[in-house]
C-alpha atoms as a PDB file:
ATOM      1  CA  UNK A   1       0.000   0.000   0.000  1.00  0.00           C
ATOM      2  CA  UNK A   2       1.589   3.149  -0.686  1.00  0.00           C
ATOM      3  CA  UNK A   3       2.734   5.579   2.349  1.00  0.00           C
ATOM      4  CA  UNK A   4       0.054   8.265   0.818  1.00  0.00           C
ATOM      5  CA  UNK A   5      -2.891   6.649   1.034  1.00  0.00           C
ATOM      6  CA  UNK A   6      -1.783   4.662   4.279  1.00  0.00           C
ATOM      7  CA  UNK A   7      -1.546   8.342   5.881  1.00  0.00           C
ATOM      8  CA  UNK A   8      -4.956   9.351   4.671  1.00  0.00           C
ATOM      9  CA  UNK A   9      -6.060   5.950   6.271  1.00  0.00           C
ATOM     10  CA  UNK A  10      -5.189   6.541   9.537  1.00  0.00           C
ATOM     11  CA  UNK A  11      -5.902  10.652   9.887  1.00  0.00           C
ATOM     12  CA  UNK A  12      -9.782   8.872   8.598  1.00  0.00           C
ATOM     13  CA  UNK A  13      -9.045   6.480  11.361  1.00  0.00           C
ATOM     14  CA  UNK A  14      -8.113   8.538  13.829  1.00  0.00           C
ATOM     15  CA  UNK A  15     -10.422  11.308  13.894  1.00  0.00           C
ATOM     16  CA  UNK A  16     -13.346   8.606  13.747  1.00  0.00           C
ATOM     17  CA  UNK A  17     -11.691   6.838  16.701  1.00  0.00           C
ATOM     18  CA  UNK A  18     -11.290  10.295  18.560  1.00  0.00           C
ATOM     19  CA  UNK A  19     -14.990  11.170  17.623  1.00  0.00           C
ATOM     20  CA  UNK A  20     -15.842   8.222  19.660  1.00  0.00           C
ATOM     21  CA  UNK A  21     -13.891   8.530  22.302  1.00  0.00           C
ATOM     22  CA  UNK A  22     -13.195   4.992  23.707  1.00  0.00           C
ATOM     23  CA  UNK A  23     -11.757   4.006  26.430  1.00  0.00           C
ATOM     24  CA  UNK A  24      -8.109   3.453  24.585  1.00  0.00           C
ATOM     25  CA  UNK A  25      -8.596   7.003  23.735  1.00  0.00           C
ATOM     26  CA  UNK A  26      -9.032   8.069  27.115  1.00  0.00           C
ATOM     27  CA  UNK A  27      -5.874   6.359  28.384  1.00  0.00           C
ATOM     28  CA  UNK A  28      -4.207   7.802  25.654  1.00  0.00           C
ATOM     29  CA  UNK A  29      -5.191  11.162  27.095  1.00  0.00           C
ATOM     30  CA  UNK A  30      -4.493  10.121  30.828  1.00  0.00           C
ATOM     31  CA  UNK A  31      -1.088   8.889  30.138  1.00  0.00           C
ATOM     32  CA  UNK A  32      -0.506  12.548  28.549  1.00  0.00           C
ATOM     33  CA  UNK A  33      -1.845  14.324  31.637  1.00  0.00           C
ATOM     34  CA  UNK A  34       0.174  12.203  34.242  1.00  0.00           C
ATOM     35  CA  UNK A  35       3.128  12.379  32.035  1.00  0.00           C
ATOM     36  CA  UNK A  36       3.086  15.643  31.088  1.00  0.00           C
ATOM     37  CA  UNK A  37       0.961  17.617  33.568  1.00  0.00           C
ATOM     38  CA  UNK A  38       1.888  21.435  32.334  1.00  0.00           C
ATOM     39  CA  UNK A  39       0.312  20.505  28.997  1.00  0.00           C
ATOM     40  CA  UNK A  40      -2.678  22.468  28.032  1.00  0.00           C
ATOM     41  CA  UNK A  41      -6.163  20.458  27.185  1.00  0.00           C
ATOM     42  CA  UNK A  42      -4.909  21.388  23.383  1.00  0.00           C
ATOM     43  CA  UNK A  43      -1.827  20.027  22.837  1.00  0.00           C
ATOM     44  CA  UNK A  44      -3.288  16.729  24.389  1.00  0.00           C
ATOM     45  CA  UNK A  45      -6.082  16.521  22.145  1.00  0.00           C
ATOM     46  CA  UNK A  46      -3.338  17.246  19.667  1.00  0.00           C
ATOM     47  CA  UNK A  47      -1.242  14.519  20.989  1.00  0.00           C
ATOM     48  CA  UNK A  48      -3.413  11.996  21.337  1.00  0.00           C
ATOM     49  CA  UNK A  49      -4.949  12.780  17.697  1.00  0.00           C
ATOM     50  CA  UNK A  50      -0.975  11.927  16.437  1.00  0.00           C
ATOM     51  CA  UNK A  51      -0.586   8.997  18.413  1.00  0.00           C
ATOM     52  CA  UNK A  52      -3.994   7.648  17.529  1.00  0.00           C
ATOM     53  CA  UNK A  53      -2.977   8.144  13.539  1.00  0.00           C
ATOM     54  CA  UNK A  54       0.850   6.420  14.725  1.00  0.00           C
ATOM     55  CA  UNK A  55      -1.198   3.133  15.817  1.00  0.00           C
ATOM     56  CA  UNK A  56      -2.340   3.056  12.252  1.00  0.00           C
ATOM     57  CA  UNK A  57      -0.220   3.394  10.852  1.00  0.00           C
ATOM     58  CA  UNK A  58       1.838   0.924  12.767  1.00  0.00           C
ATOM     59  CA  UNK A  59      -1.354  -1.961  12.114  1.00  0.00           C
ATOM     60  CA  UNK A  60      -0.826  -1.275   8.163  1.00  0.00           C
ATOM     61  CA  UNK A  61       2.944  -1.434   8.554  1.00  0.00           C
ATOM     62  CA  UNK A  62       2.698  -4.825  10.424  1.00  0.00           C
ATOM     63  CA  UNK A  63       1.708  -6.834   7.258  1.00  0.00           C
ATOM     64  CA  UNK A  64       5.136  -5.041   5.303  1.00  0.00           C
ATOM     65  CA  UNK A  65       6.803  -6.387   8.690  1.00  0.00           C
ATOM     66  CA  UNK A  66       5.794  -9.687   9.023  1.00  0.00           C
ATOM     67  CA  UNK A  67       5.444 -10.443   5.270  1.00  0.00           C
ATOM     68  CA  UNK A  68       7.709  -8.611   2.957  1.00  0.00           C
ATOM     69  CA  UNK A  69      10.724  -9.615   1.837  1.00  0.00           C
ATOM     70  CA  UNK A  70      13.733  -8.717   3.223  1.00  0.00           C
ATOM     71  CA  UNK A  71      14.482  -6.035   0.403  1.00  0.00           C
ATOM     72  CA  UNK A  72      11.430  -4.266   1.466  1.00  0.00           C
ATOM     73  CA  UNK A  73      12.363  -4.251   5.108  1.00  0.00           C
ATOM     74  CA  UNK A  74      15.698  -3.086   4.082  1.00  0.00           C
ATOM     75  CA  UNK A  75      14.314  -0.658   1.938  1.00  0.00           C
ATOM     76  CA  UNK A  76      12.057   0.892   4.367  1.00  0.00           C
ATOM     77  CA  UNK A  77      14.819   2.144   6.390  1.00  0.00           C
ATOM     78  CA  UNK A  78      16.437   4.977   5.039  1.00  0.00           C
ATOM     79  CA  UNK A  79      18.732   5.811   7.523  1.00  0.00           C
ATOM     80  CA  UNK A  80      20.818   4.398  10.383  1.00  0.00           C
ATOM     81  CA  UNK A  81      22.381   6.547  13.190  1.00  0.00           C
ATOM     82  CA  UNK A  82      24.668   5.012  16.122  1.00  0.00           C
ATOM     83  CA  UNK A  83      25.303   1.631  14.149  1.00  0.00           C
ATOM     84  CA  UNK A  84      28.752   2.117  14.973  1.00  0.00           C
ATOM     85  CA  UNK A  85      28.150   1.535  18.542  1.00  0.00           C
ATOM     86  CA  UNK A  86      26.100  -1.731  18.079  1.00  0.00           C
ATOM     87  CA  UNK A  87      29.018  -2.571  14.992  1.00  0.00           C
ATOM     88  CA  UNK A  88      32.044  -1.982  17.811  1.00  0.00           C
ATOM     89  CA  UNK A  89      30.502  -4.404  20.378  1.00  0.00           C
ATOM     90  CA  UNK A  90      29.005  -7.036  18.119  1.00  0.00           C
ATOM     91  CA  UNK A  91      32.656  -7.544  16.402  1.00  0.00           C
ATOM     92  CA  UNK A  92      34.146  -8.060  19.771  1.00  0.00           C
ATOM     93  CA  UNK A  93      31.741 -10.802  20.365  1.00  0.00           C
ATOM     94  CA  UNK A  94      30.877  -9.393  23.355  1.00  0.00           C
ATOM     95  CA  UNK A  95      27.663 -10.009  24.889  1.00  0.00           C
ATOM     96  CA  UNK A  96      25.097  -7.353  24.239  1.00  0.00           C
ATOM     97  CA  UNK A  97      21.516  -6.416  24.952  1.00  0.00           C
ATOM     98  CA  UNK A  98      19.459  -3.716  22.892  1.00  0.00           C
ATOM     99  CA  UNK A  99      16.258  -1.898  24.869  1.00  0.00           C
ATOM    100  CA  UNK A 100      13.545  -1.100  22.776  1.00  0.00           C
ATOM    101  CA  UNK A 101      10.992   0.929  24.097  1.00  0.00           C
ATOM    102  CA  UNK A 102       7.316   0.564  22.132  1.00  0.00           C
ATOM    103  CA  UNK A 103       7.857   4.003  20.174  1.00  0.00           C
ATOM    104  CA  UNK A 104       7.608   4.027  16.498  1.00  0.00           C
ATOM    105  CA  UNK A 105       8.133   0.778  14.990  1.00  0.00           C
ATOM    106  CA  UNK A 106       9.296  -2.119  17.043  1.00  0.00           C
ATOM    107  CA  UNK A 107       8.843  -4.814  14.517  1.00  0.00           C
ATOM    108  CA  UNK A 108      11.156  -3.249  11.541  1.00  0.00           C
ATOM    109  CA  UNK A 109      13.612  -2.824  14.331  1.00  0.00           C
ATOM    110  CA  UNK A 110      13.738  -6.356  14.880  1.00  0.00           C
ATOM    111  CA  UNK A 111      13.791  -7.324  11.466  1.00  0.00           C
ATOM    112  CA  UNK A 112      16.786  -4.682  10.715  1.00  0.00           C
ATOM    113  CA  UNK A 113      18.325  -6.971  13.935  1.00  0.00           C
ATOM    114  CA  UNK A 114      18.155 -10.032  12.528  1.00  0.00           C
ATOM    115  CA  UNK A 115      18.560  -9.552   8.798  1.00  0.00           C
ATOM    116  CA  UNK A 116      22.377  -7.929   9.877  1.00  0.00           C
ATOM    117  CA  UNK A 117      23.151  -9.340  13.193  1.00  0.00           C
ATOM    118  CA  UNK A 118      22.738 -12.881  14.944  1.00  0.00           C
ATOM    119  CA  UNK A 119      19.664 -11.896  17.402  1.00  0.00           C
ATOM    120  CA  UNK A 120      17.077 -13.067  19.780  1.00  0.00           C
ATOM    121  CA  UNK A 121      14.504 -12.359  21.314  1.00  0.00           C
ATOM    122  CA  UNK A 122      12.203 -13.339  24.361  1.00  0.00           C
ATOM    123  CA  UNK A 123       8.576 -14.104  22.918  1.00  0.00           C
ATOM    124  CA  UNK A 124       5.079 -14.948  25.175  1.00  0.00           C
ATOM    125  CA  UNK A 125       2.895 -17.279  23.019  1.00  0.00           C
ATOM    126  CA  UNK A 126      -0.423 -15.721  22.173  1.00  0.00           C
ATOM    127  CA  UNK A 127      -3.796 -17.301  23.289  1.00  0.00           C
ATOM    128  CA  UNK A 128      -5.314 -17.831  20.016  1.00  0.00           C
ATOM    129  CA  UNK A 129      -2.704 -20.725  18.908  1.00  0.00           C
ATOM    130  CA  UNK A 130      -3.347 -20.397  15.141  1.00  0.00           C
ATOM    131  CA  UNK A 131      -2.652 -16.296  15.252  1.00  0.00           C
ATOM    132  CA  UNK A 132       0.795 -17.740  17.398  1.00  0.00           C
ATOM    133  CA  UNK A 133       1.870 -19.810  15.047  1.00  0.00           C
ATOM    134  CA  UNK A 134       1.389 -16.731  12.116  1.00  0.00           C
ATOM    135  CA  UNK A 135       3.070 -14.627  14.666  1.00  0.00           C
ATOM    136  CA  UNK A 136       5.986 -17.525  15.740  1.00  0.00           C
ATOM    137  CA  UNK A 137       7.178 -17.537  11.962  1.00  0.00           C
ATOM    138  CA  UNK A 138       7.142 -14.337  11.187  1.00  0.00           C
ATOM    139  CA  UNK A 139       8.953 -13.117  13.725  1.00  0.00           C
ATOM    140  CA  UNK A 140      11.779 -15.651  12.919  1.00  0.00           C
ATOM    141  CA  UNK A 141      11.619 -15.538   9.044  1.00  0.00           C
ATOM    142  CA  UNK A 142      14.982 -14.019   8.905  1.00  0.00           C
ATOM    143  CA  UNK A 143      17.008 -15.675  10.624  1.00  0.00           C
ATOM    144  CA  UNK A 144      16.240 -14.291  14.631  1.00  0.00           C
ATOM    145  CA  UNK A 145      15.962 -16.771  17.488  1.00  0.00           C
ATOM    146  CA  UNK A 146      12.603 -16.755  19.524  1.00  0.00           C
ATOM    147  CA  UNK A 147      13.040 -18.187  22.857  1.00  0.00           C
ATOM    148  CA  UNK A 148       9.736 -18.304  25.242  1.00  0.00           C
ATOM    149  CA  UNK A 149       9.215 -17.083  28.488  1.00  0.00           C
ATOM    150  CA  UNK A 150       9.602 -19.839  30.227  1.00  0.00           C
ATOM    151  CA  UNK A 151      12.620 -20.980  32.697  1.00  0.00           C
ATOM    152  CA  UNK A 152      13.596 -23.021  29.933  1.00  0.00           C
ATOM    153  CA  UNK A 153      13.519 -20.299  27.031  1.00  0.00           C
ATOM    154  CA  UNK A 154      15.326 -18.107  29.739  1.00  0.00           C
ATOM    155  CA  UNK A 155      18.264 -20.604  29.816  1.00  0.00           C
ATOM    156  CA  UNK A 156      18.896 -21.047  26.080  1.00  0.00           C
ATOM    157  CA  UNK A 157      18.740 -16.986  25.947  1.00  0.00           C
ATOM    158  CA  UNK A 158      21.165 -16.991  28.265  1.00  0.00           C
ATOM    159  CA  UNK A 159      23.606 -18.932  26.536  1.00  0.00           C
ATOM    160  CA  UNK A 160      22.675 -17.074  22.966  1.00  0.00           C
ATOM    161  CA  UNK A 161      24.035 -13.830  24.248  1.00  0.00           C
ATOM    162  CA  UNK A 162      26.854 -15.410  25.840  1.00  0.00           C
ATOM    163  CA  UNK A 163      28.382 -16.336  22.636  1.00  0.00           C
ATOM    164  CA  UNK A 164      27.795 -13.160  20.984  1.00  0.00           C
ATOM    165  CA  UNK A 165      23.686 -13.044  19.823  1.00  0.00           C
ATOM    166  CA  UNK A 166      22.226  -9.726  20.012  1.00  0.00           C
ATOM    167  CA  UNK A 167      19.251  -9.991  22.465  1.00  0.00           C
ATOM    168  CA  UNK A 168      16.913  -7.274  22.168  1.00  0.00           C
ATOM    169  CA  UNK A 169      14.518  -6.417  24.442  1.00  0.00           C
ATOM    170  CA  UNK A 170      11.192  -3.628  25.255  1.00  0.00           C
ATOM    171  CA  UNK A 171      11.723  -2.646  28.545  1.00  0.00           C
ATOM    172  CA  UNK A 172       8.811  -0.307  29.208  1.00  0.00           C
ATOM    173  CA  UNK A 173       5.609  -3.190  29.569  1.00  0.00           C
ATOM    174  CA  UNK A 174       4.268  -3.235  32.704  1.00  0.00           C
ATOM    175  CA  UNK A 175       6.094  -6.793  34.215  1.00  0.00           C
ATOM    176  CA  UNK A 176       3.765  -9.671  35.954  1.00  0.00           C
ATOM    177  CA  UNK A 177       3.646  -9.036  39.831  1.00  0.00           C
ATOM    178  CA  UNK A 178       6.850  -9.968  41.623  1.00  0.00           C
ATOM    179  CA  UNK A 179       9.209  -9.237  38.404  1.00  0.00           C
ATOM    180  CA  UNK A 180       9.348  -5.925  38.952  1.00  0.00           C
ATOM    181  CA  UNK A 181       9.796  -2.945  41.527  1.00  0.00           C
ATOM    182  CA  UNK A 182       8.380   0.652  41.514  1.00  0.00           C
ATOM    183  CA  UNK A 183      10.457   3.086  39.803  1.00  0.00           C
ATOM    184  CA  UNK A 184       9.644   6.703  38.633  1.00  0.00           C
ATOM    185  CA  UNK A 185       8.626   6.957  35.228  1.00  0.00           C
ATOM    186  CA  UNK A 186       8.288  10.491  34.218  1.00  0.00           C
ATOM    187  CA  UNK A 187       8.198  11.322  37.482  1.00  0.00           C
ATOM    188  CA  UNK A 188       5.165   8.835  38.122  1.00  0.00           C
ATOM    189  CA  UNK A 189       5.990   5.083  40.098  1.00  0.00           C
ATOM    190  CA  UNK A 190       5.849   3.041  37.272  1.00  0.00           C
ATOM    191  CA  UNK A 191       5.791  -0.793  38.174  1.00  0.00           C
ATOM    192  CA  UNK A 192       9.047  -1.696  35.934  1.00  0.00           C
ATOM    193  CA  UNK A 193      10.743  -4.759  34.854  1.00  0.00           C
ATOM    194  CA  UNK A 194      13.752  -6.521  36.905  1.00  0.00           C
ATOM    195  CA  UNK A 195      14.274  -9.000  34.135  1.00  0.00           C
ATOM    196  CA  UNK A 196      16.834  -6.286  32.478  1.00  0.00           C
ATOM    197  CA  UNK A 197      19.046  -5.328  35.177  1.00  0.00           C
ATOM    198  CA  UNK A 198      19.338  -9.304  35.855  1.00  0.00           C
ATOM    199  CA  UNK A 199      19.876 -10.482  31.997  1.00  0.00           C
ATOM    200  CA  UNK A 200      22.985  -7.606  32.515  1.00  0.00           C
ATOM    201  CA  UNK A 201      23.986  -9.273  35.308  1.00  0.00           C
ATOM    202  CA  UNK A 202      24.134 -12.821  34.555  1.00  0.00           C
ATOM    203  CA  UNK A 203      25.710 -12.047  30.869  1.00  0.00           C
ATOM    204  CA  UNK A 204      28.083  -9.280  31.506  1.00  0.00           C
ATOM    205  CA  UNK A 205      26.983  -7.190  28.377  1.00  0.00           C
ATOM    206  CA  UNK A 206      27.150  -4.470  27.293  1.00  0.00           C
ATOM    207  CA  UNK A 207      24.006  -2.281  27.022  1.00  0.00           C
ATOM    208  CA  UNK A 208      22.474   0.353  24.078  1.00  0.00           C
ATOM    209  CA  UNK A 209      19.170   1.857  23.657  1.00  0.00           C
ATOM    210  CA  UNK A 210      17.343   2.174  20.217  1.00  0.00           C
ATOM    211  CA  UNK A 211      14.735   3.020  18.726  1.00  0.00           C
ATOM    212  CA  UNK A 212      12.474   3.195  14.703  1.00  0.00           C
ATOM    213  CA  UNK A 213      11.017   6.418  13.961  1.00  0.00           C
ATOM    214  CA  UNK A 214       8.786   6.952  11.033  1.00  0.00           C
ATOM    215  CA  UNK A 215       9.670  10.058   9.484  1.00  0.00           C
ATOM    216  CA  UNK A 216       8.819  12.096   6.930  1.00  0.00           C
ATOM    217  CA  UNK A 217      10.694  10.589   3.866  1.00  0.00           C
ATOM    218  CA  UNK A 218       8.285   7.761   3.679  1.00  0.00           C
ATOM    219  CA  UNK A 219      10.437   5.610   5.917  1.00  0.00           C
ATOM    220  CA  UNK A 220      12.173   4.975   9.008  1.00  0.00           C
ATOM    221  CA  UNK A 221      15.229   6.423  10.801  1.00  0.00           C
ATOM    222  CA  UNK A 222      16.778   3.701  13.428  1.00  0.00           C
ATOM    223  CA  UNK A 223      18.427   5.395  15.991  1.00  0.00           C
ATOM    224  CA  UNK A 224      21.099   4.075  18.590  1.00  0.00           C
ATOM    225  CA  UNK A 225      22.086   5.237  21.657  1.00  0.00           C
ATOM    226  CA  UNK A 226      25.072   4.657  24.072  1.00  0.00           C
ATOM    227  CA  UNK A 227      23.785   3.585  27.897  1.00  0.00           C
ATOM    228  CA  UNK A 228      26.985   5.111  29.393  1.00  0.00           C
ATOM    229  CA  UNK A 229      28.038   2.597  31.201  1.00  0.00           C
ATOM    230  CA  UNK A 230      24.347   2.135  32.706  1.00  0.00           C
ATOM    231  CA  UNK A 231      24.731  -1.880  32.760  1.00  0.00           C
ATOM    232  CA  UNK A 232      27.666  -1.248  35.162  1.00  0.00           C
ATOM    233  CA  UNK A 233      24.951  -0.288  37.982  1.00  0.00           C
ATOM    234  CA  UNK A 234      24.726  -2.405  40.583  1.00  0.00           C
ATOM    235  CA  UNK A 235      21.742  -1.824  42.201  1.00  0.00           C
ATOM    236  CA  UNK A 236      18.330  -2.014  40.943  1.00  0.00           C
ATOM    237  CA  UNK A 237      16.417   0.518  41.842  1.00  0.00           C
ATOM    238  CA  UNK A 238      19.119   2.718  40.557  1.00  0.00           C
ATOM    239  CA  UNK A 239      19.569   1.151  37.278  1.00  0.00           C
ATOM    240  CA  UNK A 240      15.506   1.108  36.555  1.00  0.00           C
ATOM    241  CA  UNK A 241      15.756   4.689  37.666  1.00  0.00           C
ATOM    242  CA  UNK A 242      18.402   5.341  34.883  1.00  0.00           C
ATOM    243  CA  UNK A 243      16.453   3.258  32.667  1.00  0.00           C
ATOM    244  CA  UNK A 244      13.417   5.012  33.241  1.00  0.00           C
ATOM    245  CA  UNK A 245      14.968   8.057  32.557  1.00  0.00           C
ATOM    246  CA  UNK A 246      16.680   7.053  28.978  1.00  0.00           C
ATOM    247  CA  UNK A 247      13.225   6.208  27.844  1.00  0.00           C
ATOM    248  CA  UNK A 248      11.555   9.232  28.960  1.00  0.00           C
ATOM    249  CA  UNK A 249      14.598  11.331  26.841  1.00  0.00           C
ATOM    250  CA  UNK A 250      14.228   8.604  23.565  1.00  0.00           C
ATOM    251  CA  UNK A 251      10.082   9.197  24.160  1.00  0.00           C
ATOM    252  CA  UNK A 252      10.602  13.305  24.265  1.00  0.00           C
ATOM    253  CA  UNK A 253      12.050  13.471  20.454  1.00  0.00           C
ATOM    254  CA  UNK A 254       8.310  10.929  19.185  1.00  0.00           C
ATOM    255  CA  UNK A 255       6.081  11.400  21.954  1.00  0.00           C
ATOM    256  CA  UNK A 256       3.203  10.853  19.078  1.00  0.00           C
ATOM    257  CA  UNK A 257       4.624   7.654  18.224  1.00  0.00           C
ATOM    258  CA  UNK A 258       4.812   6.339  21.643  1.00  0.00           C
ATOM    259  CA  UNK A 259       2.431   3.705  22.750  1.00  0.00           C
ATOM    260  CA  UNK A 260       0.300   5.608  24.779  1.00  0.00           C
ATOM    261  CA  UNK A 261      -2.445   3.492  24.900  1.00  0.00           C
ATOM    262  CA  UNK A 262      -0.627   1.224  27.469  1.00  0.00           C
ATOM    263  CA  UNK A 263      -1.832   1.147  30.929  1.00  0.00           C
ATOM    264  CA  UNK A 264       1.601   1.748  32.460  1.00  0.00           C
ATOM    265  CA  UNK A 265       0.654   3.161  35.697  1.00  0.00           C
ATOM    266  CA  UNK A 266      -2.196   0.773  36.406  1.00  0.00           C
ATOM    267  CA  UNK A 267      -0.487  -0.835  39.641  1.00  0.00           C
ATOM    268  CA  UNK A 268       0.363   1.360  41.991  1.00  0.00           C
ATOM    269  CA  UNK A 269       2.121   0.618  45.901  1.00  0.00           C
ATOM    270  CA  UNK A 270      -1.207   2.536  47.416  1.00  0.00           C
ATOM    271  CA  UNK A 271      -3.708   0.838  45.037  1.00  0.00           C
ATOM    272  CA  UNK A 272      -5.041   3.615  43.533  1.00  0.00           C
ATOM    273  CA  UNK A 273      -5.883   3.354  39.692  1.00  0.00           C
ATOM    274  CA  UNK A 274      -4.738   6.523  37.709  1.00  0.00           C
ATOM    275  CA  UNK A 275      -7.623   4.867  34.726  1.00  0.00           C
ATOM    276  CA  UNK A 276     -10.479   5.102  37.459  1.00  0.00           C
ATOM    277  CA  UNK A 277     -10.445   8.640  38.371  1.00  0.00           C
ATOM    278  CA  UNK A 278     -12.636  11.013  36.189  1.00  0.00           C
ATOM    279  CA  UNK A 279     -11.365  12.334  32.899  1.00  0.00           C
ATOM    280  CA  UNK A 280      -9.849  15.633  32.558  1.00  0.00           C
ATOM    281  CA  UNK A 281     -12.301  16.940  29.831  1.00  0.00           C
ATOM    282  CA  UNK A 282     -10.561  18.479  26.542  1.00  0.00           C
ATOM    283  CA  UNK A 283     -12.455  19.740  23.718  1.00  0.00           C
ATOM    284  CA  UNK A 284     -12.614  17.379  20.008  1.00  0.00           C
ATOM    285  CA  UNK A 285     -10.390  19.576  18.388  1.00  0.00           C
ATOM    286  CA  UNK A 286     -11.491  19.180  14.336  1.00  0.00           C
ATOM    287  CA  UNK A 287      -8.658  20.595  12.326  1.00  0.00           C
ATOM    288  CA  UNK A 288      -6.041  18.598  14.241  1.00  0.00           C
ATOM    289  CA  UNK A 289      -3.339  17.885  11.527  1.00  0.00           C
END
């Protein structure tokens, strides 16, 4: 489908989905007020009409990144900035871990991963075993190892990155309960994900952040970021701290493309749900572009 008439898709999309004003919409919006609480009832609307057209946009991409062929993937990313940190490391064969947070395109990052580099992957089977098996082998098609979430998926992950397999990872879901501690997430306690801080740990790797942002040429920029040293923290809650605050900087330069939609605050240490309280009302803004 060509990127023109995807775009005009998903503005029709969006404004439809904004004119009925679900309850993903209004997460979308809450998210955007906890996150950003100096931002007028505008610039939300306007925010959460972008990120609304981004999820899309993102559907219509999926069948380009679980279907094409490689030359298409390849071709959809026009440019590639910080490769030679993820080049430097990888040639070592030293042990590395990539954290993707769910901005932009998560998919054709993967795919750029294992079409260049030996990668894996963690991957939680879906319920409906027939869409899992669709999602298994495309997820694999070039090349990348899926291992499951399971204690015995863990262990041959484990031994993948030891001998030099990228392992990439999206460190921002919301983990089950006892995987995970509270940590401020723009400036919010965010229930977040041990599993990171202990793959470091047990591997000795080295870390980087990335992310794939759809831009304007009708493609994708990858971009890849340095940790400083961040996998050299010892302790947890400052590492998810540090984390938390990558994200938050990699999230600032796309917020439209982030995955907004996400119930990330949904457990909180006090029990209070952030989704329950009343909606900040903001006005349907029309011309939203």
């Amino acid at each position: 489908m060509p990127y023109s008439l995807k775009a005009l898709l998903a503005s029709l999309i969006a404004k439809i989905r904004l004119a009925i004003n679900s309850k993903s919409i209004k997460t979308i919006r809450k998210n955007l007020q906890l996150c950003y609480p100096e931002m007028s009832n505008e610039e939300v609307e306007k925010i959460t009409y972008q990120t609304l057209k981004s999820y899309v946009m993102l559907t219509l991409e999926m069948g380009e990144a679980w279907f094409g062929c490689k030359q298409t993937n390849v071709d959809l990313i026009k440019e590639v900035e910080g490769k030679e940190y993820l080049d430097k490391i990888y040639s070592k064969k030293t042990p590395l871990i990539i954290a993707v947070p769910h901005i932009g395109n998560w998919e054709l990052f993967w795919n750029f991963l294992q079409i260049n580099y030996d990668s894996s992957a963690m991957y939680s089977p879906a319920k409906n075993a027939h869409f899992d098996d669709i999602m298994h082998k495309a997820r694999k098609r070039f090349g990348g190892n899926l291992f499951a979430t399971d204690p015995k998926g863990i262990l041959g992950l484990l031994k993948a990155v030891k001998k030099g397999s990228i392992l990439m990872i999206l460190p921002d879901q919301a983990p089950r309960k006892g995987a995970g501690i509270f940590s401020k997430f723009f400036g919010k306690s965010a229930y977040t994900m041990t599993l990171l801080h202990k793959l470091l740990r047990k591997t000795d790797a080295k870390l980087l952040f990335a992310a794939c942002i759809r831009d304007q040429n009708k493609g994708f920029k990858i971009s890849i970021e340095d940790s400083e040293n961040m996998e050299s923290i010892d302790n947890v809650d400052d590492f998810n701290d540090k984390m938390n605050q990558k994200m938050e900087t990699i999230i600032n330069k796309n917020r439209e493309q982030y995955q907004w939609g996400y119930k990330r605050f949904k457990r909180q240490q006090d029990g209070k749900n952030f989704y329950k309280q009343p909606e900040i009302q903001v006005p349907v803004t029309r011309n939203s572009t």
